[in-house]
Protein backbone atom coordinates (compact mmCIF):
# COMPACT_ATOMS: atom_id res chain seq x y z
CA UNK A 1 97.38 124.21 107.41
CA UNK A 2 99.19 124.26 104.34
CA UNK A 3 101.19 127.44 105.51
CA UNK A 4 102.34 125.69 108.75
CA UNK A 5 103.46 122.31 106.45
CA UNK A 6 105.50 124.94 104.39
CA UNK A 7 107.00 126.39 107.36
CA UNK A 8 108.24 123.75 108.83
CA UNK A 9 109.43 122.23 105.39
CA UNK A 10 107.01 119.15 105.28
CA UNK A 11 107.20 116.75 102.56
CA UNK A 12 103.96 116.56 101.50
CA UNK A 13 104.31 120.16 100.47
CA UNK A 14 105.92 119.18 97.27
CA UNK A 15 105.10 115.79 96.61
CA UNK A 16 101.52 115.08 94.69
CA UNK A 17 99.03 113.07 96.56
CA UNK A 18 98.52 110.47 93.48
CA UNK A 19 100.63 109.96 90.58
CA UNK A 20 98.35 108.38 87.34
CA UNK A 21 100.75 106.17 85.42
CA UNK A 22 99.53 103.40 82.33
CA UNK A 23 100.01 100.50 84.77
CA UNK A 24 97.92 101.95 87.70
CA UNK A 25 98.67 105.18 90.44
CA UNK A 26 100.82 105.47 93.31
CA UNK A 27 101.45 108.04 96.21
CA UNK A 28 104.09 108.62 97.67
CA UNK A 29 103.87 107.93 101.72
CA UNK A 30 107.36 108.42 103.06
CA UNK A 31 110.36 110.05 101.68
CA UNK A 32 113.51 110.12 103.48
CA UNK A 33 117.50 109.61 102.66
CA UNK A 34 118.00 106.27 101.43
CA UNK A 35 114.42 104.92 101.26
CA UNK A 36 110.91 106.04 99.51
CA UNK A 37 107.70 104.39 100.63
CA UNK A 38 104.85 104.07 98.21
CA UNK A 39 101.37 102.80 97.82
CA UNK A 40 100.50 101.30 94.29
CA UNK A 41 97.83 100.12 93.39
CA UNK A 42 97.68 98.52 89.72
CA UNK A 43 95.00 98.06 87.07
């Protein structure tokens, strides 16, 4: 599966599923020109 995502250039390739920061995580959901969606959940 991950093969076919890199073929066809998928985002989720190369972005991490959750990011751990001090304040809480987030993940990235959407990434496109001009806008970034994001779940965040804090602590």
């Amino acid at each position: 599966m991950v093969d076919i995502l890199k073929a066809r250039k998928h985002e989720t390739v190369n972005l991490p599923a959750v990011v751990h920061r001090p304040w809480g995580t987030y993940a990235s959901l959407k990434e496109e020109d001009g806008f970034k969606a994001k779940r965040v959940h804090w602590l």
